[in-house]
N, C-alpha and C. Protein backbone atom coordinates (compact mmCIF):
# COMPACT_ATOMS: atom_id res chain seq x y z
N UNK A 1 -26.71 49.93 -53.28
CA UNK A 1 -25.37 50.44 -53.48
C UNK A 1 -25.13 50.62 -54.98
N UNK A 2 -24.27 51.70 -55.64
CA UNK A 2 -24.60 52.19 -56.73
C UNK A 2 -23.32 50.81 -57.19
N UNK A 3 -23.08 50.38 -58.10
CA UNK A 3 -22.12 49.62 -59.11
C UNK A 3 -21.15 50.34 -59.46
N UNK A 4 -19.85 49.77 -59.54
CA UNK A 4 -18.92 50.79 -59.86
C UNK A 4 -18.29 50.01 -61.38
N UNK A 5 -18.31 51.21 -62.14
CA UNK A 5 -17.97 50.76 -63.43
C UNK A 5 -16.16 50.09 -63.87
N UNK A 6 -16.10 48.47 -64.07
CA UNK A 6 -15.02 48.22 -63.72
C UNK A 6 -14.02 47.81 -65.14
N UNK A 7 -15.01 48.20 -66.15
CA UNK A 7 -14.14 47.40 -67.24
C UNK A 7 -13.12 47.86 -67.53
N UNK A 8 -12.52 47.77 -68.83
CA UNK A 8 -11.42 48.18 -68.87
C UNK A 8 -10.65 49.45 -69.32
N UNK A 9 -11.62 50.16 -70.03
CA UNK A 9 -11.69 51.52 -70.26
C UNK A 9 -12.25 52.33 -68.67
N UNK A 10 -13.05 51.68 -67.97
CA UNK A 10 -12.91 52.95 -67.33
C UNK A 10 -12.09 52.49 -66.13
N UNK A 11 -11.44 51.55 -66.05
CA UNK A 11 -10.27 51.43 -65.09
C UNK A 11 -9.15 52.37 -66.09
N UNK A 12 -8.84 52.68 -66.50
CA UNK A 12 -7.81 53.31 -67.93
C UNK A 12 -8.06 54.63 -67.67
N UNK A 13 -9.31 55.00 -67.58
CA UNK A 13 -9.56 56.84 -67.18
C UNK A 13 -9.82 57.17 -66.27
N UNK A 14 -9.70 56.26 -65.24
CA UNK A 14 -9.19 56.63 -63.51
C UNK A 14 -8.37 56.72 -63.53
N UNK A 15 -7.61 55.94 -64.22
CA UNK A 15 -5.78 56.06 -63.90
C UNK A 15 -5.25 57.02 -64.18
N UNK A 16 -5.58 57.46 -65.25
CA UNK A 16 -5.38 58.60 -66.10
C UNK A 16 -5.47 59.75 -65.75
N UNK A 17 -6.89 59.55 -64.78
CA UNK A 17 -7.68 60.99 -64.00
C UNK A 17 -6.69 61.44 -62.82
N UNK A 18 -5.88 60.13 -62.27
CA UNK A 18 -5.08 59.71 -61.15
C UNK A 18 -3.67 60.35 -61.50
N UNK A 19 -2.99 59.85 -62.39
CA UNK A 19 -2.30 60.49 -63.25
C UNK A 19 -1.88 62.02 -63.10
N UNK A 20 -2.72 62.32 -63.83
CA UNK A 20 -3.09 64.04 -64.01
C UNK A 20 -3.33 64.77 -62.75
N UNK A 21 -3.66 64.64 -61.73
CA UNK A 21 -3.81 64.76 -60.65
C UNK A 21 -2.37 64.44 -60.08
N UNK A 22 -1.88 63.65 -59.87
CA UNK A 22 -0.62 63.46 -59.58
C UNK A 22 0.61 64.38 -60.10
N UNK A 23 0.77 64.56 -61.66
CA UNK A 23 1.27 65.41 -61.85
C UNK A 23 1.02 66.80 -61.57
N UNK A 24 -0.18 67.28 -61.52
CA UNK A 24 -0.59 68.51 -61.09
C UNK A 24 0.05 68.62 -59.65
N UNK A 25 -0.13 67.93 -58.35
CA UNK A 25 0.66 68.11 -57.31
C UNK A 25 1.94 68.52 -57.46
N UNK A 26 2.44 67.30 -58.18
CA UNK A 26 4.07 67.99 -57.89
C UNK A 26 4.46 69.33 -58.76
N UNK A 27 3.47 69.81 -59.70
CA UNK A 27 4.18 70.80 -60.17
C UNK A 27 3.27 72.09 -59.01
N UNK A 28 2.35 71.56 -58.04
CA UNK A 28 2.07 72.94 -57.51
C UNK A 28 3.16 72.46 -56.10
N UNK A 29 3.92 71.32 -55.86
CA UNK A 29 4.22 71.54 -54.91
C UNK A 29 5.80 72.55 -55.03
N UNK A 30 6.30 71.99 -56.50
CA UNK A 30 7.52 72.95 -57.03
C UNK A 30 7.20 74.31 -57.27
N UNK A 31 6.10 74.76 -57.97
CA UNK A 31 5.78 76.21 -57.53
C UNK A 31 5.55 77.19 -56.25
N UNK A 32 5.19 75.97 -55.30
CA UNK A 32 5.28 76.78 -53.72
C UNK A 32 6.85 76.96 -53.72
N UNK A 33 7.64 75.62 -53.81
CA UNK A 33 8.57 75.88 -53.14
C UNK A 33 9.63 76.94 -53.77
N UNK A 34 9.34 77.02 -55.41
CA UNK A 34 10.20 78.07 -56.17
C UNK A 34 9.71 79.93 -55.48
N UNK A 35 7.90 79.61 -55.01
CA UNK A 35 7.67 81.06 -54.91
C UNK A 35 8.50 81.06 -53.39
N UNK A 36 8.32 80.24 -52.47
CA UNK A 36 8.72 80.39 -51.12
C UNK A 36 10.28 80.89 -51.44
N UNK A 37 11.27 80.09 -52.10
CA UNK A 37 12.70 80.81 -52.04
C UNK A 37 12.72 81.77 -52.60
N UNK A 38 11.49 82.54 -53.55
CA UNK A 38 11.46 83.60 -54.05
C UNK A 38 11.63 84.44 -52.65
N UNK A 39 10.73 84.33 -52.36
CA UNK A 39 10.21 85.44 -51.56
C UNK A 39 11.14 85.57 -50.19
N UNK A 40 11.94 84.48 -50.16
CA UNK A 40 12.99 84.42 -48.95
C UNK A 40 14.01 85.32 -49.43
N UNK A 41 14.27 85.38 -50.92
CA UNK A 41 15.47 86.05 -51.41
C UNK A 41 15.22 87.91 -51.42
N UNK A 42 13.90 87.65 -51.46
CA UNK A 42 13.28 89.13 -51.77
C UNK A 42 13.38 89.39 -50.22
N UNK A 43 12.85 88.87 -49.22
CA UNK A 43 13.06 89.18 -47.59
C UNK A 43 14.84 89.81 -47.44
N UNK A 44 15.44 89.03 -47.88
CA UNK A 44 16.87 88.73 -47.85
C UNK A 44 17.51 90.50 -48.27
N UNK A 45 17.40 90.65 -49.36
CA UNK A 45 17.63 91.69 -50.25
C UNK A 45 16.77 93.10 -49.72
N UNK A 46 15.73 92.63 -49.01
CA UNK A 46 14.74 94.38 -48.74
C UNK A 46 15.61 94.39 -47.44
N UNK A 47 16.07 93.34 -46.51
CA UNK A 47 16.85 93.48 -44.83
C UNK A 47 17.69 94.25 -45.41
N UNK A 48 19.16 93.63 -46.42
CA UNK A 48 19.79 94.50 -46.80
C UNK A 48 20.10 95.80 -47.29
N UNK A 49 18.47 96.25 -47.91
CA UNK A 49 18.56 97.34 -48.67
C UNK A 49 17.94 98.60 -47.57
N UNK A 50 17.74 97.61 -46.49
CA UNK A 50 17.01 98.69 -45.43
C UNK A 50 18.16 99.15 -44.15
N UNK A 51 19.04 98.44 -44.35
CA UNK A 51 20.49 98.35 -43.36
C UNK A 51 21.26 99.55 -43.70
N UNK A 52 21.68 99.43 -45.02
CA UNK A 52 21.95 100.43 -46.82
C UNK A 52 21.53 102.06 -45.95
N UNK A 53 20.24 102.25 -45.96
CA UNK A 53 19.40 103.67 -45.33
C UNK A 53 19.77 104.26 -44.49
C-alpha cells in the first residue's frame, strides 16, 4: 500500500487544493444559476415579442 504523505505541509496543500476546489464550485454553481435566469428572462421576452407579431 502506497504511504500517504502526512506532515504538515502537505496536509496544508490538500487543504488548500480542497479550498480552491470548493470555491470553484460555488462560483460555477452561481454561474449556472445567473445563466439559467438569464435565459428564463430571454424565454420570457422572445414569448412576448412573438405574441407582439
Amino acid at each position: 500500500m502506497k504511504r500517504v504523505d502526512m506532515s504538515e505541509q502537505a496536509v496544508l496543500r490538500r487543504l488548500k487544493t480542497v479550498d480552491q476546489l470548493r470555491e470553484l464550485c460555488l462560483l460555477l454553481m452561481k454561474a449556472k444559476k445567473d445563466s439559467d435566469e438569464k435565459a428564463e428572462k430571454n424565454r420570457q421576452t422572445g414569448a412576448k415579442s412573438e405574441i407582439k407579431k
